[in-house]
Protein backbone atom coordinates (compact mmCIF):
# COMPACT_ATOMS: atom_id res chain seq x y z
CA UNK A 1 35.42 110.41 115.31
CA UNK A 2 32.92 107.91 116.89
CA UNK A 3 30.08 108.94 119.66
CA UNK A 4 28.22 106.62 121.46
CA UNK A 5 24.28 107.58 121.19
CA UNK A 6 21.91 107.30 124.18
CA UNK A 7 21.07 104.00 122.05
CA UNK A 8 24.24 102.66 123.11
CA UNK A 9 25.03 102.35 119.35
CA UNK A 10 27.91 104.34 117.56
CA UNK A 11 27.75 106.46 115.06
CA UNK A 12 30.10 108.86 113.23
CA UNK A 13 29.64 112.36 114.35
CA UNK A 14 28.27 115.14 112.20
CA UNK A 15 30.97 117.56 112.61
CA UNK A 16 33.56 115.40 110.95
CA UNK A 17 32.70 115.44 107.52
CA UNK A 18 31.91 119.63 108.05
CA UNK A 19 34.82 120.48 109.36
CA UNK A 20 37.02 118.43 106.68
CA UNK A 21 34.18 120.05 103.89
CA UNK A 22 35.17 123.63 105.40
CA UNK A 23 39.38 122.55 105.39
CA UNK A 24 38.64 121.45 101.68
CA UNK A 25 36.90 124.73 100.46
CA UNK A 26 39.69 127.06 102.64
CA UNK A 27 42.39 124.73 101.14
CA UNK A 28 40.77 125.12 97.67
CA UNK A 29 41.21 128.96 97.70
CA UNK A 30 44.34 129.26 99.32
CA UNK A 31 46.21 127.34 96.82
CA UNK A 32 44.43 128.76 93.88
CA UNK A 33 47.62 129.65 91.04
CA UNK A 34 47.13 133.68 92.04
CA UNK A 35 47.19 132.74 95.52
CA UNK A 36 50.36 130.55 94.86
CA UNK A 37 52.20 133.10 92.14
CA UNK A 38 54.76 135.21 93.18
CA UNK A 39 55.62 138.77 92.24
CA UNK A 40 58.08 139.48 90.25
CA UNK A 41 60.75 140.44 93.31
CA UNK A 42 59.95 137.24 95.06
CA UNK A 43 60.86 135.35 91.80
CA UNK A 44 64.07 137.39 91.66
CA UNK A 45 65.05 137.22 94.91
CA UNK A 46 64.33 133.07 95.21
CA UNK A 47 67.03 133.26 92.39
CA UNK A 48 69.41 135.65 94.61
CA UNK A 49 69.24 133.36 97.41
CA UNK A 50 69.90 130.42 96.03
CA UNK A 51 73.36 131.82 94.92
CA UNK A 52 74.18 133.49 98.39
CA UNK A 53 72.98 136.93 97.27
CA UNK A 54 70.10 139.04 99.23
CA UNK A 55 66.77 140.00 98.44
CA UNK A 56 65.21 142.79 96.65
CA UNK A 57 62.22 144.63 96.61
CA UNK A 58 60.02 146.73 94.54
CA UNK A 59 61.21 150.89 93.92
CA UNK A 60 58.93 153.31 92.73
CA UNK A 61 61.73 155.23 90.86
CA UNK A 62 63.14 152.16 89.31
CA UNK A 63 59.20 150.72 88.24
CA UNK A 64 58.97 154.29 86.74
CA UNK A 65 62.24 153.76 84.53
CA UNK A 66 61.20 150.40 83.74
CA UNK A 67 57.72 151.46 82.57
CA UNK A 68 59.31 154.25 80.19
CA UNK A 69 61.65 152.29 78.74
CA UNK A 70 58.98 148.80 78.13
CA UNK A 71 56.61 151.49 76.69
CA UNK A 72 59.29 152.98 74.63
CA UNK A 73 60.24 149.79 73.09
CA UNK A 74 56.70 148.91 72.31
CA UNK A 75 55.94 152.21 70.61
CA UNK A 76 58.70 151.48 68.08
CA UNK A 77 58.66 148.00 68.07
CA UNK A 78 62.13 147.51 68.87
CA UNK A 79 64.25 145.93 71.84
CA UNK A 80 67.22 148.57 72.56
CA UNK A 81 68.50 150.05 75.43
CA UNK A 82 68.98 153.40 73.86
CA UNK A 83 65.87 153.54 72.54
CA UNK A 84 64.29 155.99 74.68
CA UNK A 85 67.64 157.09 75.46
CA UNK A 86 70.88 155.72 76.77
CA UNK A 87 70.72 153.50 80.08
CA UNK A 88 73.38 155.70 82.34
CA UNK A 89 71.04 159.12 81.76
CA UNK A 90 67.40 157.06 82.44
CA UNK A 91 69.05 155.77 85.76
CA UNK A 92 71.41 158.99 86.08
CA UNK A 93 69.23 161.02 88.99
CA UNK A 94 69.10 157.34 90.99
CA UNK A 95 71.01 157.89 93.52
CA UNK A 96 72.78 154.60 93.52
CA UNK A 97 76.59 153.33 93.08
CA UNK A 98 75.37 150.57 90.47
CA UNK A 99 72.63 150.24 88.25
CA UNK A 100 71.83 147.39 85.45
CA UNK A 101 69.07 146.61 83.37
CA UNK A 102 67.38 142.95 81.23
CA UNK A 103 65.55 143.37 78.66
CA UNK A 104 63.08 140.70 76.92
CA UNK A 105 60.77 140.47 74.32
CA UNK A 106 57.99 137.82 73.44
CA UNK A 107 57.78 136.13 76.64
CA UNK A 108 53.96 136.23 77.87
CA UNK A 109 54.74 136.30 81.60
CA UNK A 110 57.69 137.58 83.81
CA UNK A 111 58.71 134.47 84.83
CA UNK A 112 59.37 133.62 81.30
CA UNK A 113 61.51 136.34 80.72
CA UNK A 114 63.24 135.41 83.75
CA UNK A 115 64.14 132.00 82.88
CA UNK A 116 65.32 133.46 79.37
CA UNK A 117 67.72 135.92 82.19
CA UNK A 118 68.93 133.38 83.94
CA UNK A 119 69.99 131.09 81.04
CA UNK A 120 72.06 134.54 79.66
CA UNK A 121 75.80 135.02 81.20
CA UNK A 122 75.01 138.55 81.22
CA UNK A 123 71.77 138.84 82.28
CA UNK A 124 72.01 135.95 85.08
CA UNK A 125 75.29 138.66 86.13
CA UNK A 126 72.66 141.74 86.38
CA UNK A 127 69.97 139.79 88.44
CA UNK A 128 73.15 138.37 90.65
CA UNK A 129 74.96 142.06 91.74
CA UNK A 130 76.23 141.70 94.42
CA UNK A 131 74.52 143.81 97.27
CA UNK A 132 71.47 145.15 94.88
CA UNK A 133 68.38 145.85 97.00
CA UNK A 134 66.06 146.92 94.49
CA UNK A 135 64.20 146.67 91.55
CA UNK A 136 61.70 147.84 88.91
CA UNK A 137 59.77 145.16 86.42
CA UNK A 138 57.34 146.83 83.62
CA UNK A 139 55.88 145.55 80.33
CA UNK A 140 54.11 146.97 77.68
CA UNK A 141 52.67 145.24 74.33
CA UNK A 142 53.06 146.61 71.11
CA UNK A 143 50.71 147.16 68.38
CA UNK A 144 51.81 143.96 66.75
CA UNK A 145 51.19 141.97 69.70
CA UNK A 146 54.41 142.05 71.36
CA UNK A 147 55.64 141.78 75.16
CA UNK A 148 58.23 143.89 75.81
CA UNK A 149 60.03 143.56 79.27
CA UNK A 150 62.10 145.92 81.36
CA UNK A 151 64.13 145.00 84.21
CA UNK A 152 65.73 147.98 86.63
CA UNK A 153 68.15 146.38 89.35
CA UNK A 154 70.15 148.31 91.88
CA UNK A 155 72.24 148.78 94.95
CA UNK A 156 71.36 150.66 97.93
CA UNK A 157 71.11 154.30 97.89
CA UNK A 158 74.34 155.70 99.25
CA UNK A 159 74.33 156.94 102.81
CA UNK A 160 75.93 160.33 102.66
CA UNK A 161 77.72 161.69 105.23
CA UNK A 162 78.32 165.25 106.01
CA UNK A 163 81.88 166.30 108.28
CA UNK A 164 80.85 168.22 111.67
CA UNK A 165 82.11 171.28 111.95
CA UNK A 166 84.26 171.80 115.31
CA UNK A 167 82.96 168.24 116.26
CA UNK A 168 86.76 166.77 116.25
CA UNK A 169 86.11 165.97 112.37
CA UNK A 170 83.16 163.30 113.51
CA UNK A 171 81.33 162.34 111.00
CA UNK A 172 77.27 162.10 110.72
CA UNK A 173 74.75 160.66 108.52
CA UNK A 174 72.65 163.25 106.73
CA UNK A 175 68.89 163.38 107.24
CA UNK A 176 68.25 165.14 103.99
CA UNK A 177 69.94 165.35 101.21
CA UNK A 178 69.17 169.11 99.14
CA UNK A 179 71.83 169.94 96.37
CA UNK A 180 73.64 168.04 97.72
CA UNK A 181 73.53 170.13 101.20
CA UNK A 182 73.20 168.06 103.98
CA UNK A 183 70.74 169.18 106.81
């Protein structure tokens, strides 16, 4: 930018170089690698979208199975699915119609042990079911030095419905769900 000075002589004006110092700094720390890194559901779901599938997002109950079973492994040193215990009773109170899990070890970051998922047939299958909404993603190193990764991906939980009594058999959703009561 160019101002004219009482002088009649120009001169570049002092803003200019501040504001472009203050777009460099704010441009500095918004594209710092933490600020650019995405979590581990983003990653997942990039993948799911680029094969027409929708995207996920982090569950508390399925972290929580994830955790056990990537501390499990670590305590022993082993990658198994059983090793805590078998797959279908960890994910068995759920509440969902399908349930799959990836397992990795060695890789230092998630995005590792995704690639190593998505170059599998039946891993790349799990991270691709069709109409899962959520996951779970937990580590855990073992005493040798070891990453160990759990992944926990499933569909939605399954809207239950309840038949209305002398409503002309309509059906509603239940609000809550007690053994298997519906209120």
């Amino acid at each position: 930018m160019i101002t004219t000075s009482a002088h009649g002589q120009g001169r570049q004006s002092s803003i200019a170089p501040r504001l472009a110092a203050v777009i460099a700094i704010v441009v500095a720390f918004a594209c710092t690698p933490a600020a650019r890194a995405a979590s581990p559901a983003e990653l997942i779901s990039g993948f799911r979208h680029q094969h027409g599938e929708g995207t996920v997002t982090i569950d508390p109950a399925l972290n929580r199975i994830a955790q056990e079973q990537a501390k499990a492994m670590a305590a022993r040193d082993t990658m198994d699915h059983a090793v805590l215990r078998p797959f279908s009773d960890r994910v068995a109170n759920l509440d969902a119609e399908r349930a799959a899990e990836n397992l990795a070890v060695g890789d230092a970051t998630f995005a590792k042990a995704l690639d190593q998922w998505i170059a599998s047939y039946g891993h790349r299958r799990n991270l691709l079911m069709h109409e899962a909404t959520r996951v779970g993603i937990a580590s855990a190193r073992s005493k040798s030095g070891e990453i160990y990764w759990a992944m926990e991906i499933a569909g939605p939980k399954p809207e239950r419905v309840e038949h209305a009594r002398g409503g002309g058999g309509k059906e509603k959703p239940c609000r809550i769900m007690l053994n298997d009561l519906c209120l």
